[in-house]
PDB file of N, CA and C in Angstrom:
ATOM      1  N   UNK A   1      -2.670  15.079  -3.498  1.00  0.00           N
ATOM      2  CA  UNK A   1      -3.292  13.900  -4.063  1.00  0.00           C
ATOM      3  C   UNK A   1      -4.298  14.328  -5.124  1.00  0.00           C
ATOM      4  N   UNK A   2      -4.828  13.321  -6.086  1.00  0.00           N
ATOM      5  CA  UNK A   2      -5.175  13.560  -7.049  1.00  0.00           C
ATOM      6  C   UNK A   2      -6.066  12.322  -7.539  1.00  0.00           C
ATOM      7  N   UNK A   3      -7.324  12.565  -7.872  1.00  0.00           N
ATOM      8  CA  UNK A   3      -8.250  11.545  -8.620  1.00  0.00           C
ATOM      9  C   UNK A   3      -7.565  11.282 -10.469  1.00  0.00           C
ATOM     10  N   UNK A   4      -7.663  10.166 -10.348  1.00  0.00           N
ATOM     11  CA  UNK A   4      -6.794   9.758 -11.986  1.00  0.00           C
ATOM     12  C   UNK A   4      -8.059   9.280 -12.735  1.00  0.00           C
ATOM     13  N   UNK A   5      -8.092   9.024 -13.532  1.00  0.00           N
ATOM     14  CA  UNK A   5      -9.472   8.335 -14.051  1.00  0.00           C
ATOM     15  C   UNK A   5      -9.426   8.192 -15.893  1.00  0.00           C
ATOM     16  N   UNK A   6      -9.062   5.959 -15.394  1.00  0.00           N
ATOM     17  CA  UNK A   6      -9.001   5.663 -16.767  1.00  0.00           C
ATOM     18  C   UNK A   6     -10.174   5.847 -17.590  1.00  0.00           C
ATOM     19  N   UNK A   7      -9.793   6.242 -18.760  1.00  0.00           N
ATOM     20  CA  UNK A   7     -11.243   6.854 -19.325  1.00  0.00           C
ATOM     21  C   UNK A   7     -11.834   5.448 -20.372  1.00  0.00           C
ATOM     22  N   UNK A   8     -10.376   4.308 -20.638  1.00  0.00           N
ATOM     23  CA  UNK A   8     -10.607   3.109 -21.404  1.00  0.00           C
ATOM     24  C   UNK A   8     -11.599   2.530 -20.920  1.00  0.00           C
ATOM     25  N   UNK A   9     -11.449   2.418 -19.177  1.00  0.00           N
ATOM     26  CA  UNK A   9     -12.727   1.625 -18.460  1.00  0.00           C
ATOM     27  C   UNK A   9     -13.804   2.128 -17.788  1.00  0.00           C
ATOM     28  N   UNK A  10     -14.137   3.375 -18.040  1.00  0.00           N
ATOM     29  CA  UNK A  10     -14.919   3.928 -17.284  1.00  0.00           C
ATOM     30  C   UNK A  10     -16.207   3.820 -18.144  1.00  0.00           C
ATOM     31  N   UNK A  11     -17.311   3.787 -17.686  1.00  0.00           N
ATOM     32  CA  UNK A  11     -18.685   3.455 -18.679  1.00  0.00           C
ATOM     33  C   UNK A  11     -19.716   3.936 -18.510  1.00  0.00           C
ATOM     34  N   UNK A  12     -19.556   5.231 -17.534  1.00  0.00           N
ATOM     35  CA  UNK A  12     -20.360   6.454 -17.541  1.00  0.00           C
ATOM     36  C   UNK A  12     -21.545   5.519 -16.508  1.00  0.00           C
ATOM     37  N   UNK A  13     -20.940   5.281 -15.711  1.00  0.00           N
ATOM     38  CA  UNK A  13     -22.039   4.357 -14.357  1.00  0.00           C
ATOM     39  C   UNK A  13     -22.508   5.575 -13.562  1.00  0.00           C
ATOM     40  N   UNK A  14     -21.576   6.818 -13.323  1.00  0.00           N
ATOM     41  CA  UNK A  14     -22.515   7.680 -12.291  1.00  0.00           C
ATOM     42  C   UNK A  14     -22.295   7.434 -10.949  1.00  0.00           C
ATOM     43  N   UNK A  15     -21.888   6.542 -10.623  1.00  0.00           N
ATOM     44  CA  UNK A  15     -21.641   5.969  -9.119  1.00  0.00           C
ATOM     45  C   UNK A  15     -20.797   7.118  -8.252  1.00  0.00           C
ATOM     46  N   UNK A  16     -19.861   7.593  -8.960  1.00  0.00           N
ATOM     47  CA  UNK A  16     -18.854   8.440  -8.359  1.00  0.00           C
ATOM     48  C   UNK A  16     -19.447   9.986  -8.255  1.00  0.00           C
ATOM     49  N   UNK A  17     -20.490  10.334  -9.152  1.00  0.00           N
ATOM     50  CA  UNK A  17     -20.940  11.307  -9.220  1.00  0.00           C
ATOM     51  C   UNK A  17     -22.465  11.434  -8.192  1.00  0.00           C
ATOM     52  N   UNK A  18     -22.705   9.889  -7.898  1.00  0.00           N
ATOM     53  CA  UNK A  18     -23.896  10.281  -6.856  1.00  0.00           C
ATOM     54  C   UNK A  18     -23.035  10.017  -5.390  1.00  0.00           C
ATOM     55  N   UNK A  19     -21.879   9.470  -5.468  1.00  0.00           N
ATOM     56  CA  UNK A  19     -21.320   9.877  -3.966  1.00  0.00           C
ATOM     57  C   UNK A  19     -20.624  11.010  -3.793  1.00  0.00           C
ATOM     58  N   UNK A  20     -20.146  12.104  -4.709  1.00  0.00           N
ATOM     59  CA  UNK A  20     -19.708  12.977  -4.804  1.00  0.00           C
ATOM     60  C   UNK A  20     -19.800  13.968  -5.901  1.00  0.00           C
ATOM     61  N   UNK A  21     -21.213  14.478  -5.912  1.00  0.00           N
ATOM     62  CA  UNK A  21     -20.910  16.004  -7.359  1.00  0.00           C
ATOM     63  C   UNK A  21     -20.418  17.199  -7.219  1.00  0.00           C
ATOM     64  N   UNK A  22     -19.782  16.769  -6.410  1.00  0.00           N
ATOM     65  CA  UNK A  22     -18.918  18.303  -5.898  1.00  0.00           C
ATOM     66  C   UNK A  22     -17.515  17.919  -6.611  1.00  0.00           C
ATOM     67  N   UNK A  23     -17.107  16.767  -6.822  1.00  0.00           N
ATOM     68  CA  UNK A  23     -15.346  15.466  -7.068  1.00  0.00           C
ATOM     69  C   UNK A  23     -16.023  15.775  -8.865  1.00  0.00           C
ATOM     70  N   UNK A  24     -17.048  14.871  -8.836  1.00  0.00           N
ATOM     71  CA  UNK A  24     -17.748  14.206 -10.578  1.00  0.00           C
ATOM     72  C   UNK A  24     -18.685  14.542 -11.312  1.00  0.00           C
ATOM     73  N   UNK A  25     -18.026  14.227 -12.141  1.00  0.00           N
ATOM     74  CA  UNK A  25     -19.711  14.440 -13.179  1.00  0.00           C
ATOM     75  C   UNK A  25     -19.621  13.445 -14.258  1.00  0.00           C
ATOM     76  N   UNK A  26     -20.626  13.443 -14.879  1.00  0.00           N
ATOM     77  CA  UNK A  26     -20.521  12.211 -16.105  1.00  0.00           C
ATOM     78  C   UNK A  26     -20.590  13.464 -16.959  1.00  0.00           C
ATOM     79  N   UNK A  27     -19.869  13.089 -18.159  1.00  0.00           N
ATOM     80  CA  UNK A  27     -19.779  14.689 -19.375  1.00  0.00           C
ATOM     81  C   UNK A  27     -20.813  14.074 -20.305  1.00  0.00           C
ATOM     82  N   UNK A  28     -20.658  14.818 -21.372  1.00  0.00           N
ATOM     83  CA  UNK A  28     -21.708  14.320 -22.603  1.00  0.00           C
ATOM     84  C   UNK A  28     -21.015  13.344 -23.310  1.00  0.00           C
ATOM     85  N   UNK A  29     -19.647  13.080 -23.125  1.00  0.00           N
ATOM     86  CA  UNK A  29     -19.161  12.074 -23.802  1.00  0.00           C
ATOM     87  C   UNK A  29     -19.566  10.524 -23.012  1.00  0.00           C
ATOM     88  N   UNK A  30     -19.834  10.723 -22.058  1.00  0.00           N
ATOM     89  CA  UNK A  30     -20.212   9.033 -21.488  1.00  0.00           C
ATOM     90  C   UNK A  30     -19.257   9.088 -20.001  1.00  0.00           C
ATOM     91  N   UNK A  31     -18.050  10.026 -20.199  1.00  0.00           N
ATOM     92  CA  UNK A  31     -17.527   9.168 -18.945  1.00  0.00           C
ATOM     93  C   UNK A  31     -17.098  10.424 -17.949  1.00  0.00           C
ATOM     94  N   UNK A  32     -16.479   9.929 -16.956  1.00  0.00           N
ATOM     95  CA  UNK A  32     -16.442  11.086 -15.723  1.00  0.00           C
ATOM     96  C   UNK A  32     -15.460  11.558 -16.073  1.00  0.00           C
ATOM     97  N   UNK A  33     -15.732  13.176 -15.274  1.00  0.00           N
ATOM     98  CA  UNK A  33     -14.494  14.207 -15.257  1.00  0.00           C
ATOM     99  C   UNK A  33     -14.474  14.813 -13.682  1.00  0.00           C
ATOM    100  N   UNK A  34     -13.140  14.631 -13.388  1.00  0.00           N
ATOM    101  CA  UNK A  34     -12.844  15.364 -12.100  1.00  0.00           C
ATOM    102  C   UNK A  34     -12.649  16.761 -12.474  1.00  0.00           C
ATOM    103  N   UNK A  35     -13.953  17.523 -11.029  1.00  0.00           N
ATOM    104  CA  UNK A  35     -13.972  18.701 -10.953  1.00  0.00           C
ATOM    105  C   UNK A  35     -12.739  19.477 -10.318  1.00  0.00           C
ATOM    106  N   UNK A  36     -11.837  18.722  -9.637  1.00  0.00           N
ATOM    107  CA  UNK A  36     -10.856  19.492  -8.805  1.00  0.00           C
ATOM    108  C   UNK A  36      -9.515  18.926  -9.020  1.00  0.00           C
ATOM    109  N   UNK A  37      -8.466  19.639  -8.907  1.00  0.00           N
ATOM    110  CA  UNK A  37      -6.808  19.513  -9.345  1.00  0.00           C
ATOM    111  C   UNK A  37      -6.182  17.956  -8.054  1.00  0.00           C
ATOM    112  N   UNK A  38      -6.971  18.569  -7.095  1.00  0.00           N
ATOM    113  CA  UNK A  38      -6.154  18.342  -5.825  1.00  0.00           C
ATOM    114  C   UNK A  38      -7.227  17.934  -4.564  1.00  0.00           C
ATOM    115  N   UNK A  39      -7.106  16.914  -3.964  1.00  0.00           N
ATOM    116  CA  UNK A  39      -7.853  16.032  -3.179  1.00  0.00           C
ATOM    117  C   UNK A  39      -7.159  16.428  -1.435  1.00  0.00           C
ATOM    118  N   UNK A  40      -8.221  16.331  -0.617  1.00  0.00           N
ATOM    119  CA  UNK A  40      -7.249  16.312   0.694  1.00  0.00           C
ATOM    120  C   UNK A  40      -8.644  16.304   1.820  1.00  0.00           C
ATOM    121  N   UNK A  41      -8.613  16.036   2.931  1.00  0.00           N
ATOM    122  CA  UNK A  41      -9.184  15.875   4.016  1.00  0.00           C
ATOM    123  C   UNK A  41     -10.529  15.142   3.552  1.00  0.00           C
ATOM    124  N   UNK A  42     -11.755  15.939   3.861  1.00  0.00           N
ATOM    125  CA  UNK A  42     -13.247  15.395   4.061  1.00  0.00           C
ATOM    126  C   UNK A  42     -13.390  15.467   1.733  1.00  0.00           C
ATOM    127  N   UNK A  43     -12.598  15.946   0.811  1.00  0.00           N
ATOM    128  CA  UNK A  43     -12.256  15.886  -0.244  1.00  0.00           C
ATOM    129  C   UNK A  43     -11.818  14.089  -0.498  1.00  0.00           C
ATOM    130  N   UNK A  44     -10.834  14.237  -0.005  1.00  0.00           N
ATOM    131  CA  UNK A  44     -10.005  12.808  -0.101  1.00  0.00           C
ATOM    132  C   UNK A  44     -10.645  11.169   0.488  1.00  0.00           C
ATOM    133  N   UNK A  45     -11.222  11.685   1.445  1.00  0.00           N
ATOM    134  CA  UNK A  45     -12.353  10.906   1.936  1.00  0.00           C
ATOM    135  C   UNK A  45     -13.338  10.269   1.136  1.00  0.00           C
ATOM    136  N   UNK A  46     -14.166  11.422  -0.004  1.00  0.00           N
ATOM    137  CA  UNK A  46     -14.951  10.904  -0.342  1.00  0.00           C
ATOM    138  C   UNK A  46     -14.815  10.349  -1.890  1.00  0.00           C
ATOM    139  N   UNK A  47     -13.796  10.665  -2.164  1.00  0.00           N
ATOM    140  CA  UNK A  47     -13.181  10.511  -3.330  1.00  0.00           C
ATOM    141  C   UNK A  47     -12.800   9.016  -3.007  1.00  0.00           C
ATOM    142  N   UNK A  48     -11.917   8.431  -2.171  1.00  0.00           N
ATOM    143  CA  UNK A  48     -11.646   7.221  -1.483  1.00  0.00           C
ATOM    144  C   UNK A  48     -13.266   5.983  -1.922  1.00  0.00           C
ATOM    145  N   UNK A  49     -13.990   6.824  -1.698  1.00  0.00           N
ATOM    146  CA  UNK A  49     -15.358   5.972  -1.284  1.00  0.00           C
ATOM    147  C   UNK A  49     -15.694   6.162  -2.744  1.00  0.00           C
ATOM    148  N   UNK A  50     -15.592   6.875  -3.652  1.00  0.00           N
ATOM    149  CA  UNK A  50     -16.108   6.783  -4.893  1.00  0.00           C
ATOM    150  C   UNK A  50     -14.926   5.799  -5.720  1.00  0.00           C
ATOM    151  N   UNK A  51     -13.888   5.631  -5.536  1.00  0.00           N
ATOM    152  CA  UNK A  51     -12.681   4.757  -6.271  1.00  0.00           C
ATOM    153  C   UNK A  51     -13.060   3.120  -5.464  1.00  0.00           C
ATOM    154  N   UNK A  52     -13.991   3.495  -4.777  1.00  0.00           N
ATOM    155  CA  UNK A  52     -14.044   1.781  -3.916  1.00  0.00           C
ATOM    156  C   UNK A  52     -15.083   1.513  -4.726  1.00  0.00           C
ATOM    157  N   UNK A  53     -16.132   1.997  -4.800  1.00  0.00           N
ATOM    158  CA  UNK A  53     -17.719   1.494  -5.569  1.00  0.00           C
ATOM    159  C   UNK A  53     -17.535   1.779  -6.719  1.00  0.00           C
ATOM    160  N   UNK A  54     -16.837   2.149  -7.608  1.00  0.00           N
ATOM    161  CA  UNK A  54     -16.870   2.405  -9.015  1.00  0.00           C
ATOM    162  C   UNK A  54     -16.808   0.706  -9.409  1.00  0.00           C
ATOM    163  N   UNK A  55     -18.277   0.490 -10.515  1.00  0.00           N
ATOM    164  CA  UNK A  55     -18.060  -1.011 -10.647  1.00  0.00           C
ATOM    165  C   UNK A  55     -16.994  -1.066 -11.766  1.00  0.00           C
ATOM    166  N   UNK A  56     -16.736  -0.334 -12.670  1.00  0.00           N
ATOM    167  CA  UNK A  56     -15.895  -1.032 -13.527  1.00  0.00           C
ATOM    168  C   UNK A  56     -14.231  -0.023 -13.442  1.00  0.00           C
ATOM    169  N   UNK A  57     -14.264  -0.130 -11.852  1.00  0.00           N
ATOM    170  CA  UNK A  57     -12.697  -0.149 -11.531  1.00  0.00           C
ATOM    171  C   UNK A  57     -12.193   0.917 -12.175  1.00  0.00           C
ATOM    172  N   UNK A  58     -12.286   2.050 -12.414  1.00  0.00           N
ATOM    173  CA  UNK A  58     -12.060   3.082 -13.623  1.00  0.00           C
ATOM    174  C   UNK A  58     -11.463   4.332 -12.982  1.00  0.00           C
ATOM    175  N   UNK A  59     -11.657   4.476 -11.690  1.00  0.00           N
ATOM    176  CA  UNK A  59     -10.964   5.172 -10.372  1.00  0.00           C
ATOM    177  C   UNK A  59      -9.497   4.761  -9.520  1.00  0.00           C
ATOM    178  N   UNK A  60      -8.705   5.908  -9.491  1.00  0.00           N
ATOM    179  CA  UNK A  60      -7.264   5.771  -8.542  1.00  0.00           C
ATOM    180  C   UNK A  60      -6.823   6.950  -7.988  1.00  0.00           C
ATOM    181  N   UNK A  61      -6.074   6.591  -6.955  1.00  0.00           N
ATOM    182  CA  UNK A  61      -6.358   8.032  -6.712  1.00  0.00           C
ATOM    183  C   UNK A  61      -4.809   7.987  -6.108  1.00  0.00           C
ATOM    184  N   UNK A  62      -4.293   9.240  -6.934  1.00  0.00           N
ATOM    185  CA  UNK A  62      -2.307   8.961  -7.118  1.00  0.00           C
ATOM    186  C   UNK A  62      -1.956  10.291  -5.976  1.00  0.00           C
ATOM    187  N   UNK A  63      -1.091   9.479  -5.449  1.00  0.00           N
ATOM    188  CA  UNK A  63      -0.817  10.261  -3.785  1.00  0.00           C
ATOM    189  C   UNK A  63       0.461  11.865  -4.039  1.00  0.00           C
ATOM    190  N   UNK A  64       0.720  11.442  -5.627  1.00  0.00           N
ATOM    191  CA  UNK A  64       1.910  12.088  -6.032  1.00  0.00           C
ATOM    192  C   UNK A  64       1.377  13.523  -5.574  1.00  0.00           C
TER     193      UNK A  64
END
Protein backbone atom coordinates (compact mmCIF):
# COMPACT_ATOMS: atom_id res chain seq x y z
CA UNK A 1 0.00 0.00 0.00
CA UNK A 2 0.84 3.36 -0.75
CA UNK A 3 -0.04 7.13 0.27
CA UNK A 4 -1.13 8.99 -3.19
CA UNK A 5 -1.39 12.62 -2.78
CA UNK A 6 -3.29 14.99 -5.12
CA UNK A 7 -1.05 17.81 -5.25
CA UNK A 8 -4.16 20.00 -7.31
CA UNK A 9 -5.92 19.94 -3.81
CA UNK A 10 -3.62 19.86 -1.32
CA UNK A 11 -2.95 23.47 0.39
CA UNK A 12 -0.08 22.85 2.51
CA UNK A 13 -2.57 22.54 5.84
CA UNK A 14 0.12 20.39 7.76
CA UNK A 15 -2.50 18.25 9.27
CA UNK A 16 -0.93 15.07 7.91
CA UNK A 17 2.42 16.10 8.93
CA UNK A 18 1.42 16.83 12.65
CA UNK A 19 -0.24 13.31 12.80
CA UNK A 20 2.59 11.78 11.20
CA UNK A 21 6.36 13.30 10.41
CA UNK A 22 7.75 10.24 10.10
CA UNK A 23 4.67 9.56 6.61
CA UNK A 24 4.88 13.92 5.83
CA UNK A 25 6.18 16.89 5.43
CA UNK A 26 5.01 20.12 3.87
CA UNK A 27 8.06 20.99 1.17
CA UNK A 28 8.94 24.56 0.29
CA UNK A 29 6.63 24.39 -2.47
CA UNK A 30 3.36 24.54 -0.24
CA UNK A 31 2.29 21.00 -0.38
CA UNK A 32 3.03 17.50 1.17
CA UNK A 33 5.47 14.86 0.24
CA UNK A 34 5.40 11.28 1.30
CA UNK A 35 8.47 10.17 3.06
CA UNK A 36 8.03 6.40 2.36
CA UNK A 37 7.39 4.04 -0.92
CA UNK A 38 5.23 1.64 1.02
CA UNK A 39 2.69 1.76 3.98
CA UNK A 40 1.81 -1.32 6.25
CA UNK A 41 0.91 -2.09 9.93
CA UNK A 42 1.25 0.75 12.85
CA UNK A 43 2.65 2.80 9.17
CA UNK A 44 -0.74 2.21 7.52
CA UNK A 45 -2.60 3.04 10.54
CA UNK A 46 -1.49 6.30 10.81
CA UNK A 47 -1.42 7.24 7.44
CA UNK A 48 -5.32 6.05 7.49
CA UNK A 49 -5.81 8.81 10.23
CA UNK A 50 -3.95 11.46 8.29
CA UNK A 51 -6.18 10.75 4.79
CA UNK A 52 -9.34 11.06 7.28
CA UNK A 53 -8.44 14.72 8.74
CA UNK A 54 -6.85 16.15 5.77
CA UNK A 55 -9.40 19.15 5.34
CA UNK A 56 -9.09 19.63 1.78
CA UNK A 57 -9.42 15.87 0.92
CA UNK A 58 -5.95 15.79 -0.85
CA UNK A 59 -5.05 12.20 0.72
CA UNK A 60 -5.70 8.31 -0.63
CA UNK A 61 -4.23 5.74 0.10
CA UNK A 62 -4.05 3.00 -3.05
CA UNK A 63 -4.00 -0.65 -1.74
CA UNK A 64 -2.23 -1.57 -5.17
Amino acid sequence: MKVVVDRDRCIGHGVCEAVSAELFVVGDDGTVQVLVDEISGETAALAALAVADCPSQALRIDED
